[in-house]
C-alpha atoms as a PDB file:
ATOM      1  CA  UNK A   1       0.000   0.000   0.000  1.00  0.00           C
ATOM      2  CA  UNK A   2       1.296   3.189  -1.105  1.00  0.00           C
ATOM      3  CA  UNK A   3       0.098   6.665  -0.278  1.00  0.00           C
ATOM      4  CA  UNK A   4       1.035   8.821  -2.919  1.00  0.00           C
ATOM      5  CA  UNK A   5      -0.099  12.950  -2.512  1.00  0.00           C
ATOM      6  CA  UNK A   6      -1.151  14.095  -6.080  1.00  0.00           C
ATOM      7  CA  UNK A   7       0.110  11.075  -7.719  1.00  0.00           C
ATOM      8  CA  UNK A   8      -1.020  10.986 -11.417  1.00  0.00           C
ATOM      9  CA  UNK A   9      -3.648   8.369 -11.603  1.00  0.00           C
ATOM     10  CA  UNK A  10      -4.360   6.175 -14.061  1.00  0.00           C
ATOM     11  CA  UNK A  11      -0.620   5.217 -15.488  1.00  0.00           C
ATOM     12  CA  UNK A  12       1.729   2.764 -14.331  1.00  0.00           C
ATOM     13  CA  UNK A  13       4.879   5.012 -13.109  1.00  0.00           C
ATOM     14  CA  UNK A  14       4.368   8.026 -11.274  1.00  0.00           C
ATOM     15  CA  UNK A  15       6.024  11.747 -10.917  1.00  0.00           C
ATOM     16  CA  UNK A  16       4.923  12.693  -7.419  1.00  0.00           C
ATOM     17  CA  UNK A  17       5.784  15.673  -4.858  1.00  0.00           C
ATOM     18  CA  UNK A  18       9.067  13.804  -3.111  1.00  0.00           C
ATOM     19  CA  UNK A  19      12.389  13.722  -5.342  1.00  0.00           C
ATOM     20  CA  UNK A  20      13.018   9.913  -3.861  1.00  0.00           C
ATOM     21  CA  UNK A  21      12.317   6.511  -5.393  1.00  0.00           C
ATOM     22  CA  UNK A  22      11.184   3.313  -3.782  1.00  0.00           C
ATOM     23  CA  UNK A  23      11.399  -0.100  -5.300  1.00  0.00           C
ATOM     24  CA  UNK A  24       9.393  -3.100  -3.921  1.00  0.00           C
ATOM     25  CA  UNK A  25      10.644  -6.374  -5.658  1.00  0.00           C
ATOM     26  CA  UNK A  26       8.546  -9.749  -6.730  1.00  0.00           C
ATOM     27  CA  UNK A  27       8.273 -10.894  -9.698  1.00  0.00           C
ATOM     28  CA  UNK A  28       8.215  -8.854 -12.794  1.00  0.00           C
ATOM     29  CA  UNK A  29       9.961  -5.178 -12.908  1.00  0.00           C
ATOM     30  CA  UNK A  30       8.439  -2.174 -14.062  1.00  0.00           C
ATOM     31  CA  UNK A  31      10.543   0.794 -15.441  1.00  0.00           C
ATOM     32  CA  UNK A  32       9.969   4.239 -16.759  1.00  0.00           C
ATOM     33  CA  UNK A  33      12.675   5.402 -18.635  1.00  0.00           C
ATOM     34  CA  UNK A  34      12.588   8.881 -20.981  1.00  0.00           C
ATOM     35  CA  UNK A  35      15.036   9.553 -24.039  1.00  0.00           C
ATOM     36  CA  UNK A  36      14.265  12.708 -26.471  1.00  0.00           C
ATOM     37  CA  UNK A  37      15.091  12.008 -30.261  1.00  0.00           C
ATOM     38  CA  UNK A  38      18.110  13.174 -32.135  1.00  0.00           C
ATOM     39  CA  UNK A  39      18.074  16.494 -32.614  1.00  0.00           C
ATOM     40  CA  UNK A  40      17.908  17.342 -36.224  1.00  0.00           C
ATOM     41  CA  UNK A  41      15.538  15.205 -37.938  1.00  0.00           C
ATOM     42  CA  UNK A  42      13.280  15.750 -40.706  1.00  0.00           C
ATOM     43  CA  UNK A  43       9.632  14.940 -41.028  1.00  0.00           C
ATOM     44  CA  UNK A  44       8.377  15.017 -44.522  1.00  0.00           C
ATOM     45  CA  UNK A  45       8.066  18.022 -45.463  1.00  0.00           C
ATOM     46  CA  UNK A  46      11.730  18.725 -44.885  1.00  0.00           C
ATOM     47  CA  UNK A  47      10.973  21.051 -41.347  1.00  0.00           C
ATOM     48  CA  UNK A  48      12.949  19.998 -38.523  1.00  0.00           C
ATOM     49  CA  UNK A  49      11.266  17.932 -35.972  1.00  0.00           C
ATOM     50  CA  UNK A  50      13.070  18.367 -32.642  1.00  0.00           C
ATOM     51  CA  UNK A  51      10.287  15.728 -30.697  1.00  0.00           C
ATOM     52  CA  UNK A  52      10.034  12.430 -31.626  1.00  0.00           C
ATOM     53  CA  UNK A  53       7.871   9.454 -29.403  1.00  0.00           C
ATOM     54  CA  UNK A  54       9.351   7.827 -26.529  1.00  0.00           C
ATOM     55  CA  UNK A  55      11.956   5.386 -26.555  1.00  0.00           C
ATOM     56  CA  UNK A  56       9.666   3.018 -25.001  1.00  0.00           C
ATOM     57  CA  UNK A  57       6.716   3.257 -26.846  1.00  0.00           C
ATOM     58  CA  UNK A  58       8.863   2.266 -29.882  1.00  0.00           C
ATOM     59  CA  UNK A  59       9.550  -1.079 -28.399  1.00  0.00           C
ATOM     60  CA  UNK A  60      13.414   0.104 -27.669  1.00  0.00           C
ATOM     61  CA  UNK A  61      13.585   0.920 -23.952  1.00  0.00           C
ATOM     62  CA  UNK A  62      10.741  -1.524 -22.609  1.00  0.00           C
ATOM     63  CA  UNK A  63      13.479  -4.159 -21.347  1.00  0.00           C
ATOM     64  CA  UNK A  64      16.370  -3.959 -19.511  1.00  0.00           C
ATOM     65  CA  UNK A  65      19.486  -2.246 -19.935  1.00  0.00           C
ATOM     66  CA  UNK A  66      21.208  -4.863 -20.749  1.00  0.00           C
ATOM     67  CA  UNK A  67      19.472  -5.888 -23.756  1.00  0.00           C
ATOM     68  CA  UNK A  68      19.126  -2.592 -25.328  1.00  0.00           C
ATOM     69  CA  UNK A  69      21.514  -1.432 -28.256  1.00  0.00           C
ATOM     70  CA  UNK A  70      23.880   0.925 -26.418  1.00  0.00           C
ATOM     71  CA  UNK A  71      24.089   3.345 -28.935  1.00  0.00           C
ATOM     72  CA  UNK A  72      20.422   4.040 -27.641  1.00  0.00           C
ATOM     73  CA  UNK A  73      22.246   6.115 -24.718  1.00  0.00           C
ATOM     74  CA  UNK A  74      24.473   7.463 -25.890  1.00  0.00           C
ATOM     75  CA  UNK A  75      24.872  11.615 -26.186  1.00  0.00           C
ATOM     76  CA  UNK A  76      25.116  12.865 -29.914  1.00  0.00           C
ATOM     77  CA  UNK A  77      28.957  14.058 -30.874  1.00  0.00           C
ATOM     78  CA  UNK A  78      27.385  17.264 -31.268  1.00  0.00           C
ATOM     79  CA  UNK A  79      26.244  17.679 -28.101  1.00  0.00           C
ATOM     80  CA  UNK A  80      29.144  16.107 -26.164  1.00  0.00           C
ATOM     81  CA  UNK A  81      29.731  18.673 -23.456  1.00  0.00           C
ATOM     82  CA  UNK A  82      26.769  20.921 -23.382  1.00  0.00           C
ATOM     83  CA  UNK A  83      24.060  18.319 -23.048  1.00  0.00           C
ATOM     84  CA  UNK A  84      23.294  17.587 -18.991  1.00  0.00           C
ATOM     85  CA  UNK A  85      24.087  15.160 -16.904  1.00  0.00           C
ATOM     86  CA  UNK A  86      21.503  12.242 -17.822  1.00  0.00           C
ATOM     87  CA  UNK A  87      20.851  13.324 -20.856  1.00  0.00           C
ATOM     88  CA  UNK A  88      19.412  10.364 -23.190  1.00  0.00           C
ATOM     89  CA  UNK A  89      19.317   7.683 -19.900  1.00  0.00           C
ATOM     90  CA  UNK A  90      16.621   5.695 -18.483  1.00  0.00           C
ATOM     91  CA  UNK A  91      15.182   7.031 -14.538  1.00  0.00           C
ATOM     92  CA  UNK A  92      16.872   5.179 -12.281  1.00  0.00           C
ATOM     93  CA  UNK A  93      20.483   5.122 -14.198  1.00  0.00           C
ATOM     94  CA  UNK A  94      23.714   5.849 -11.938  1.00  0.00           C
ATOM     95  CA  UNK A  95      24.052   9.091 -13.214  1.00  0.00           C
ATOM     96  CA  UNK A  96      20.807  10.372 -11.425  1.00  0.00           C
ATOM     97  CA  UNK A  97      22.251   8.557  -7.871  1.00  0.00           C
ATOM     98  CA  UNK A  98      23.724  11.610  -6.650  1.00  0.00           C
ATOM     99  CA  UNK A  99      19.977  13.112  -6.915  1.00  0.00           C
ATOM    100  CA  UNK A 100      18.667  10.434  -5.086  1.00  0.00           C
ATOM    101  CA  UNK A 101      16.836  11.717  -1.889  1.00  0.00           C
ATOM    102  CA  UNK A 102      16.328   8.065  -0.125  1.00  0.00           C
ATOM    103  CA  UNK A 103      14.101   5.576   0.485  1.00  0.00           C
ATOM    104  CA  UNK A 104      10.246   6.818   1.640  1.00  0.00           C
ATOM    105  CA  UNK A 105       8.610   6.026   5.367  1.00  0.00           C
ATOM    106  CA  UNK A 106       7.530   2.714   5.493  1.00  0.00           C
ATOM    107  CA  UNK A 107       4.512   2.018   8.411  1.00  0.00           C
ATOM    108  CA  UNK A 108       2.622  -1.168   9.404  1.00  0.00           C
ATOM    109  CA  UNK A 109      -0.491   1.195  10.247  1.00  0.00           C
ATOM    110  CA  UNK A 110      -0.856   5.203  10.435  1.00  0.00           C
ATOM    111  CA  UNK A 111      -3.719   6.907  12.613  1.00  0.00           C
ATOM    112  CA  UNK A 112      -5.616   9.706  10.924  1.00  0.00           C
ATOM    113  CA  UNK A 113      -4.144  12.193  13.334  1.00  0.00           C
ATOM    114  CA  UNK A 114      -0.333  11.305  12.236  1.00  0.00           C
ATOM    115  CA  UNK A 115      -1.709  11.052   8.487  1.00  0.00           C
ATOM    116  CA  UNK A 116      -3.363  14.417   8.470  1.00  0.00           C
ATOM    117  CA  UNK A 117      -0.427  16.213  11.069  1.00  0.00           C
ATOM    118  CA  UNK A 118       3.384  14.729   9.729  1.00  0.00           C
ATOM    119  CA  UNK A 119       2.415  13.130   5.897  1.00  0.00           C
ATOM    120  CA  UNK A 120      -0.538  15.129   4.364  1.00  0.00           C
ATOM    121  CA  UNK A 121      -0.281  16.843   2.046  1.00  0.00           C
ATOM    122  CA  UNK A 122       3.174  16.419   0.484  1.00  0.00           C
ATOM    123  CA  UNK A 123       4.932  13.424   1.692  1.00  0.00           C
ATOM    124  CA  UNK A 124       4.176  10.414   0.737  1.00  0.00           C
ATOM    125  CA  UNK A 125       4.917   6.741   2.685  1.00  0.00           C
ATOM    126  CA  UNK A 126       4.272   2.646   2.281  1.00  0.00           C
ATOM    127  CA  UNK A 127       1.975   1.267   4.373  1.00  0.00           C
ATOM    128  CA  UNK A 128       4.156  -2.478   4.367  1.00  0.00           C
ATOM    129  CA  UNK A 129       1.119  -5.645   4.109  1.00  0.00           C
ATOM    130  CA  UNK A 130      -1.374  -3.642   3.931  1.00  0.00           C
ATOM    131  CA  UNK A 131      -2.458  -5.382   0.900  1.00  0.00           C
ATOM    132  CA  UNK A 132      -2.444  -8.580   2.512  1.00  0.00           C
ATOM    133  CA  UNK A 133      -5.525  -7.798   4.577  1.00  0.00           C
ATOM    134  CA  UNK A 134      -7.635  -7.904   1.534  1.00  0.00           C
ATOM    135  CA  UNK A 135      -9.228 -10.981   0.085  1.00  0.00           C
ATOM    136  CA  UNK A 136      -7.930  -9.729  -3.045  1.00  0.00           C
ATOM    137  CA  UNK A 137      -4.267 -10.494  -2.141  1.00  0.00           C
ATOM    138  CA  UNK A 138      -4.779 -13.879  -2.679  1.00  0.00           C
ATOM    139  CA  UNK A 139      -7.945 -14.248  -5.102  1.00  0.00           C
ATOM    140  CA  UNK A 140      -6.973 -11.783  -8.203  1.00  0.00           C
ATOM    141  CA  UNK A 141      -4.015 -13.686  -8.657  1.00  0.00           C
ATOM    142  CA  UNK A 142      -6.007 -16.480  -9.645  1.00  0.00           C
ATOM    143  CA  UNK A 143      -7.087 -15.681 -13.040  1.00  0.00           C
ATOM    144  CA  UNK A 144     -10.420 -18.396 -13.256  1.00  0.00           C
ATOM    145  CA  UNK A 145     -11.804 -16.026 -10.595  1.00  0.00           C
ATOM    146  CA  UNK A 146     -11.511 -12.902 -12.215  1.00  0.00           C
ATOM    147  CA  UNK A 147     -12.860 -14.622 -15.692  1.00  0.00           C
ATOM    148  CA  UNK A 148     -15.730 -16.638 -13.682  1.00  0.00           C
ATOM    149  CA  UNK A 149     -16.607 -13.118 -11.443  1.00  0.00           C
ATOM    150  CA  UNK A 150     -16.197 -10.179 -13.433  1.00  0.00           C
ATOM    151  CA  UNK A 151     -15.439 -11.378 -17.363  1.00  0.00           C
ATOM    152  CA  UNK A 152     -18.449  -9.695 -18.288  1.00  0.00           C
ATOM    153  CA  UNK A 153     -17.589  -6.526 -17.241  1.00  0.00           C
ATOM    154  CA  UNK A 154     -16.187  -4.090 -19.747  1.00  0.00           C
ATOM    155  CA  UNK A 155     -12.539  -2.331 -19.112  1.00  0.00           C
ATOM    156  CA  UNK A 156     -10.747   0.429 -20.705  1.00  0.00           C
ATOM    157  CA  UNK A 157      -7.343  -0.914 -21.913  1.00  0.00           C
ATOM    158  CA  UNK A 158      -3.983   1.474 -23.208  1.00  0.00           C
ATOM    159  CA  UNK A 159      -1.092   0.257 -24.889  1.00  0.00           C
ATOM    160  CA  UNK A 160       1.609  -0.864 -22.302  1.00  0.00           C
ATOM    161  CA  UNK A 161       3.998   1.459 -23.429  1.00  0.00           C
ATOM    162  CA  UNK A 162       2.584   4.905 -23.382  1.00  0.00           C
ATOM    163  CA  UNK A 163       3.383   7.984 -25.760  1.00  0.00           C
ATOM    164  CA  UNK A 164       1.318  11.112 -25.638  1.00  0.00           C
ATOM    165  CA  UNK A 165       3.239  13.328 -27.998  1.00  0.00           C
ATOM    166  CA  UNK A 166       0.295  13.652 -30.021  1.00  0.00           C
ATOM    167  CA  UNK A 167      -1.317  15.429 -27.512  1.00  0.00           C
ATOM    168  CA  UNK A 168       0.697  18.145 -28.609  1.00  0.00           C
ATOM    169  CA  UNK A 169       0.583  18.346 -32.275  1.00  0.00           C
ATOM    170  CA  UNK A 170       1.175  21.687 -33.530  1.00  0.00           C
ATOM    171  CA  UNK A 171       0.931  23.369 -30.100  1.00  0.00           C
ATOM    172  CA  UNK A 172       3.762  25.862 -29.278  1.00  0.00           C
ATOM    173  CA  UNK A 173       6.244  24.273 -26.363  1.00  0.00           C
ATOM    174  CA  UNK A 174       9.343  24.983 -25.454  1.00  0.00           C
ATOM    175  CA  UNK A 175       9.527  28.456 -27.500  1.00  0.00           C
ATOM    176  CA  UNK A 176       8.847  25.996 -30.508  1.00  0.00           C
ATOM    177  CA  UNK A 177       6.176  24.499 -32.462  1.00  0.00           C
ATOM    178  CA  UNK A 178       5.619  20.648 -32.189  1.00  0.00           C
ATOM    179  CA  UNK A 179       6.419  19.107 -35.364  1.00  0.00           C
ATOM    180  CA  UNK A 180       4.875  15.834 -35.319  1.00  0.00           C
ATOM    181  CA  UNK A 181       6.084  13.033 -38.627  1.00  0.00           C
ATOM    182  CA  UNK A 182       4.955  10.020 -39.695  1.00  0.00           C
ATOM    183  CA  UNK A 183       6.653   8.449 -36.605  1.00  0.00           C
ATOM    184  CA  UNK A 184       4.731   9.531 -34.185  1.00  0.00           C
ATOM    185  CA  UNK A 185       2.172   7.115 -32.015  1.00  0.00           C
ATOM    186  CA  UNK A 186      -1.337   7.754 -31.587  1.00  0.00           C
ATOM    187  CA  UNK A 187      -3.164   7.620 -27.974  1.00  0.00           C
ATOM    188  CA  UNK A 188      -5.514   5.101 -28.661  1.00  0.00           C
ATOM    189  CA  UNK A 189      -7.807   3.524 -25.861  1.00  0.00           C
ATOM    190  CA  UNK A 190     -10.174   0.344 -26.801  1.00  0.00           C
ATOM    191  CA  UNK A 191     -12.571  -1.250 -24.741  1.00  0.00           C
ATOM    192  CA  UNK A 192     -13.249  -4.809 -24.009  1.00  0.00           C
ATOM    193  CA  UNK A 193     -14.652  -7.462 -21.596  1.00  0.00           C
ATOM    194  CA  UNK A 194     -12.495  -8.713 -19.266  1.00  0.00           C
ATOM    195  CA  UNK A 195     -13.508 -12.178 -20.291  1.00  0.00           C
ATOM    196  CA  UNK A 196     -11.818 -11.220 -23.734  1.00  0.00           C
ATOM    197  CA  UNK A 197      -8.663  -9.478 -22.319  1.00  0.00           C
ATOM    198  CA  UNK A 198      -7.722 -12.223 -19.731  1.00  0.00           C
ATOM    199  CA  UNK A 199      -6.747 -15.104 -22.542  1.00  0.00           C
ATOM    200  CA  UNK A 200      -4.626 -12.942 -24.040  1.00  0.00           C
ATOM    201  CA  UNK A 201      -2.944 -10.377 -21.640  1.00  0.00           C
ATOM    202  CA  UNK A 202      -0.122 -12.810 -20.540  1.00  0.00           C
ATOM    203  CA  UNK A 203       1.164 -13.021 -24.341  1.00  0.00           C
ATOM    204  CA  UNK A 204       4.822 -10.954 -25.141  1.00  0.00           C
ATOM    205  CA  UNK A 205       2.813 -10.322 -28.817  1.00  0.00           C
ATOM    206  CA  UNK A 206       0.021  -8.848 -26.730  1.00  0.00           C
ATOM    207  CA  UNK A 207      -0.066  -5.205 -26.291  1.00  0.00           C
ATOM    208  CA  UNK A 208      -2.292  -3.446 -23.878  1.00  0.00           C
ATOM    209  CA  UNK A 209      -3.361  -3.515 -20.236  1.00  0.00           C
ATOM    210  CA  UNK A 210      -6.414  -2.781 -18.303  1.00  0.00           C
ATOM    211  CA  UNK A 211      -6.949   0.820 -16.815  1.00  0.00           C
ATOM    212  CA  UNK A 212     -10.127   1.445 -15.924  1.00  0.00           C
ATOM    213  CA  UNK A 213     -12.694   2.607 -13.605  1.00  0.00           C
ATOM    214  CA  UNK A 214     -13.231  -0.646 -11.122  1.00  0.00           C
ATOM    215  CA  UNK A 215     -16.427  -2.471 -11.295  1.00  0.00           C
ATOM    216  CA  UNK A 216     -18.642  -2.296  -8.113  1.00  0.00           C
ATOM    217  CA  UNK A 217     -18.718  -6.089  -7.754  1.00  0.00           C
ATOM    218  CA  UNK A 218     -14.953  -5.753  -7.271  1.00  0.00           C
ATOM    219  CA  UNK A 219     -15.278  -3.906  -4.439  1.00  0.00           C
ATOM    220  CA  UNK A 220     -15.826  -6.574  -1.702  1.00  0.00           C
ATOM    221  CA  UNK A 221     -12.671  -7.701  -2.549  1.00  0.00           C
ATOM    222  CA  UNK A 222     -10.111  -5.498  -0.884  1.00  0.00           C
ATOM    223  CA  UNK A 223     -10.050  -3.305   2.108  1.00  0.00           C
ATOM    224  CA  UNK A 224      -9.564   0.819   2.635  1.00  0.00           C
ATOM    225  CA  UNK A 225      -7.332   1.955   4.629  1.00  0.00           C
ATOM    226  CA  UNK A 226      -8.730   4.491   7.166  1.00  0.00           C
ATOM    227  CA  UNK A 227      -5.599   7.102   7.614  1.00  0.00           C
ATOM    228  CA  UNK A 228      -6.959   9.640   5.924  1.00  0.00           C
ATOM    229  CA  UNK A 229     -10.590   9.787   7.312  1.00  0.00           C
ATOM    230  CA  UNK A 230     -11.751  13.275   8.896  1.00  0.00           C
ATOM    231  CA  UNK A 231     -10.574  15.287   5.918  1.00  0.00           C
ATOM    232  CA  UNK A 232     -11.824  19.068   5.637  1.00  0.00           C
ATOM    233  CA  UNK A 233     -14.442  19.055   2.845  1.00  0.00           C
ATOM    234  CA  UNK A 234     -15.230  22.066   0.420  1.00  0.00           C
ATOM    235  CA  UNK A 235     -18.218  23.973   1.703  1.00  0.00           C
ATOM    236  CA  UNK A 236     -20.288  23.746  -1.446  1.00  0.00           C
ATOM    237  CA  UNK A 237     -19.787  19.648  -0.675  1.00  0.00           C
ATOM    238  CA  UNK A 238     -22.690  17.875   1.766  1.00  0.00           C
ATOM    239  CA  UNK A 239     -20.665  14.960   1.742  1.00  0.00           C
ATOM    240  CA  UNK A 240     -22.164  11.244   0.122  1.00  0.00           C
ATOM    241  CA  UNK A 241     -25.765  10.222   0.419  1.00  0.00           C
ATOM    242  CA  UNK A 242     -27.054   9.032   3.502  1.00  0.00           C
ATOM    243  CA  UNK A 243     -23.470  10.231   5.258  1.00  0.00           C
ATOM    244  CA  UNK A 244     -22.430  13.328   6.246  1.00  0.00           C
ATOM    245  CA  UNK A 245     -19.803  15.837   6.159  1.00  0.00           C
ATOM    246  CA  UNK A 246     -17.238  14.786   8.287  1.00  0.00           C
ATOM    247  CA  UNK A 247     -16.983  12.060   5.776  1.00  0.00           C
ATOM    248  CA  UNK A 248     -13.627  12.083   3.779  1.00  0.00           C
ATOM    249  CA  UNK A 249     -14.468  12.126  -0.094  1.00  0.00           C
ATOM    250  CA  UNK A 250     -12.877   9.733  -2.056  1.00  0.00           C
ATOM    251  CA  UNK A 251     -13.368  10.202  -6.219  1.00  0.00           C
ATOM    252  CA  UNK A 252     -13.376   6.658  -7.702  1.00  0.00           C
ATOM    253  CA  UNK A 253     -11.325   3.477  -7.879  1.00  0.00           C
ATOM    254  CA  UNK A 254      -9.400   2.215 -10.442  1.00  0.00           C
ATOM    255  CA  UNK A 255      -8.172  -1.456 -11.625  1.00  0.00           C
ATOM    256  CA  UNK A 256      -4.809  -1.808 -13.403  1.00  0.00           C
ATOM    257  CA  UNK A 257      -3.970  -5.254 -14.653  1.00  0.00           C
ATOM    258  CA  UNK A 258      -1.068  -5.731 -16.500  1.00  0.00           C
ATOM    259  CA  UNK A 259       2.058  -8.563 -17.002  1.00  0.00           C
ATOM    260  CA  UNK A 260       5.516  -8.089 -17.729  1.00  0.00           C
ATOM    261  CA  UNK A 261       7.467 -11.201 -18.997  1.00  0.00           C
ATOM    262  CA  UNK A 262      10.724  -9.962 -17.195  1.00  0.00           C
ATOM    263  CA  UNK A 263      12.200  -8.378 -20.378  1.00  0.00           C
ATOM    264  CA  UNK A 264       8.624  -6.376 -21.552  1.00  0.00           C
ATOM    265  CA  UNK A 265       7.881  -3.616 -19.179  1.00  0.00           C
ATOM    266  CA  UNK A 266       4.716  -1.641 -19.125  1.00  0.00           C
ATOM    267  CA  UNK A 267       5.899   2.165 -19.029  1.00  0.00           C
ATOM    268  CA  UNK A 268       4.762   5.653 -18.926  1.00  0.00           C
ATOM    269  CA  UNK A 269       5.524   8.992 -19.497  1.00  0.00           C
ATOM    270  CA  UNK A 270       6.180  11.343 -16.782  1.00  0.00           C
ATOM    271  CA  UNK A 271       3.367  13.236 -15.776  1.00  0.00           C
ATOM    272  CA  UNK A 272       1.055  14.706 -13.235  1.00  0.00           C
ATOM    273  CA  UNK A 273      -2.409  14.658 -11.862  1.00  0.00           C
ATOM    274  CA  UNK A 274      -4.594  16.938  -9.260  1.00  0.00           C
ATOM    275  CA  UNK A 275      -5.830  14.405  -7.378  1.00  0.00           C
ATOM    276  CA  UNK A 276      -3.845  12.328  -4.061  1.00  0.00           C
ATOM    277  CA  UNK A 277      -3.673   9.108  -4.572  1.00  0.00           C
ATOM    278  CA  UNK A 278      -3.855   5.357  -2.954  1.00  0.00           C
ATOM    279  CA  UNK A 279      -1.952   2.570  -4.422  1.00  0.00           C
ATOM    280  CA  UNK A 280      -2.569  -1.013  -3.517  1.00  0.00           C
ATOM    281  CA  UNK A 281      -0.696  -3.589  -5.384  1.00  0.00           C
ATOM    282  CA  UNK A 282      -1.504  -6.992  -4.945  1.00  0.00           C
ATOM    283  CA  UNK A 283       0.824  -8.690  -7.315  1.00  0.00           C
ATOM    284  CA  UNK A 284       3.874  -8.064  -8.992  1.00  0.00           C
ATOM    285  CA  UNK A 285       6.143  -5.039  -9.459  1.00  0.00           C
ATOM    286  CA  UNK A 286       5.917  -1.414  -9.872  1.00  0.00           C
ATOM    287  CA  UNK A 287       8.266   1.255  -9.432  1.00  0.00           C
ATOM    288  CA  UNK A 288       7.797   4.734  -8.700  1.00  0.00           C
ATOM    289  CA  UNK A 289      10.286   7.755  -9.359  1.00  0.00           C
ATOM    290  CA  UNK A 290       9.159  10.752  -7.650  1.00  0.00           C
ATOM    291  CA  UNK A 291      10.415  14.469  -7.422  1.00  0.00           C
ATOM    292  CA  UNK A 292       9.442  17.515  -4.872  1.00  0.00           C
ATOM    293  CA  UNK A 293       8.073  20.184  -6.935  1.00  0.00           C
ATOM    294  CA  UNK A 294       8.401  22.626  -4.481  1.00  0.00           C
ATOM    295  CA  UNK A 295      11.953  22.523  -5.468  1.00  0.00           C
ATOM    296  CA  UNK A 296      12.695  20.250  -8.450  1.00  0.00           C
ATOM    297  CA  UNK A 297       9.265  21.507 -10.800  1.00  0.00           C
ATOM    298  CA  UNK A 298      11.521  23.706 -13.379  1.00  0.00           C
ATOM    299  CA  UNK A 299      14.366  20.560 -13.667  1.00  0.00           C
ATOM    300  CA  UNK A 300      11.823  18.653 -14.855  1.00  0.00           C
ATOM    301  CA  UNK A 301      10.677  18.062 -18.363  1.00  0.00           C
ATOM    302  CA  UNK A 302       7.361  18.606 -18.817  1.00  0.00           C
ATOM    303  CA  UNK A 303       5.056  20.832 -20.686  1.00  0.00           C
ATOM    304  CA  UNK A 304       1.402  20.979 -19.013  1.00  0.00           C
ATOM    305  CA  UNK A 305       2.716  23.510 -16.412  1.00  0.00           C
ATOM    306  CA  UNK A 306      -0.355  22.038 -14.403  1.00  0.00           C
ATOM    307  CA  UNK A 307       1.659  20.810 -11.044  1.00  0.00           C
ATOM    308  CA  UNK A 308       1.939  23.293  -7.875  1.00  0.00           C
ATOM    309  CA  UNK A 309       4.930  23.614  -6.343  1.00  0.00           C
END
């Protein structure tokens, strides 16, 4: 159980407000790793196109370091000596140690008063077993009972190794306009029944996970932690139906299911969201590289400009 304060939901890896990292291993890993294009390159109308997708999404980066073609890494001649420290290298590479903040808290159990007094609303912790409590621990890793219980349900799935540079096609970024070629990938979300996605999702050839809002019938499943209850709420809010006020609100749940044969990761992109989150992870292995943007926001390369500091 991880708390993470305005972790971007719905994606795999997270940027959140605490320049650390924590890694929790099992079975298989899961890596985020950036790298910009070479500078220089042409679409096809001849105009320079300084942007080009992910190293990841273009099946390069998704595996470990060890089977990637060095030359993947490696700084352009051109830009030997001016580019940073980093430049071109996957999160989590020795030349980001010295940036490395250390590990987060790690609790058995927090009290709202602690939660709300030392960790809210910028510091984020692991809440060790937590997970274990719920029945879903030990029943979603059995895939007959998610096919026999909730196939019919229909989930959002995304490609398992996320690009969103079309998002900004022909905006102006960076003092530049985004120049997007034939290269680029598409956001593309589908939709299926779970029933459909679970014969296939453990395939290398198979290219999406599930994302998506979590069916009710899930929800017996797995149990809430209680740390943050007795949150303020907005004035204009009464609170949920047939409770009241003093009730903490919580927006919505969501169910990731994904698998990683040890040399496929599922990534994503760095990014943001507005709203705190709570991570439970039942099975396998995520990893999370976070930064404080009260200090670290300009260092980092991103162009929404929607995180607080």
């Amino acid at each position: 159980m991880v708390l993470l304060p305005e972790w971007p939901a719905s994606r795999d890896v997270a940027v959140v407000p605490h320049r650390q990292r924590r890694w929790a291993f099992a079975r298989p890993a899961l890596i985020l790793s950036l790298a910009l294009g070479s500078p220089g390159a042409t679409d096809a109308q001849g105009s320079k196109q300084a942007f080009h997708p992910n190293c990841a999404a273009r099946k390069l980066c998704n595996r470990p370091m060890e089977e990637r073609d060095p030359k993947l890494h490696e700084v352009p001649e051109k830009l030997q000596g001016k580019a940073p420290k980093g430049h071109l290298k996957p999160l989590g590479h020795p030349d980001f140690d010295d940036s490395w903040a250390g590990e987060i808290d790690a609790v058995e159990d927090m009290e709202p008063e602690t939660f709300w007094t030392k960790y809210w609303p910028k510091k984020p912790f692991i809440m060790k077993g937590f997970a274990k409590k719920s029945p879903a621990f030990t029943k979603w890793k059995d895939d007959t009972y998610l096919l026999e219980n909730f196939g019919e349900f229909k989930a959002k799935t995304e490609p398992k190794n996320e690009d969103r540079l079309t998002d900004y096609c022909g905006d102006f970024k960076m003092g530049q306009k985004i120049k997007c070629g034939k290269d680029t990938i598409p956001y593309t979300e589908t939709h299926m029944r779970i029933k459909k996605f679970l014969p296939s999702f453990r395939k290398s050839s198979f290219d999406k996970y599930i994302i998506t809002q979590m069916p009710d019938a899930m929800a017996p499943d797995f149990i809430v932690p209680n740390f943050h209850s007795c949150g303020k709420r907005d004035v204009a809010d009464p609170g949920p139906e047939g409770g009241g006020r003093w009730m903490t609100q919580m927006y919505e749940n969501n169910f990731w299911l994904s698998y990683n044969d040890g040399n496929n990761f599922s990534t994503s992109v760095i990014h943001y969201d507005m709203n705190h989150q709570i991570m439970c992870q039942f099975d396998g292995t995520k990893e999370w590289f976070m930064w404080d943007l009260s200090s670290e926001a300009s260092k980092i390369p991103m162009w929404s400009g929607f995180y607080k500091k």
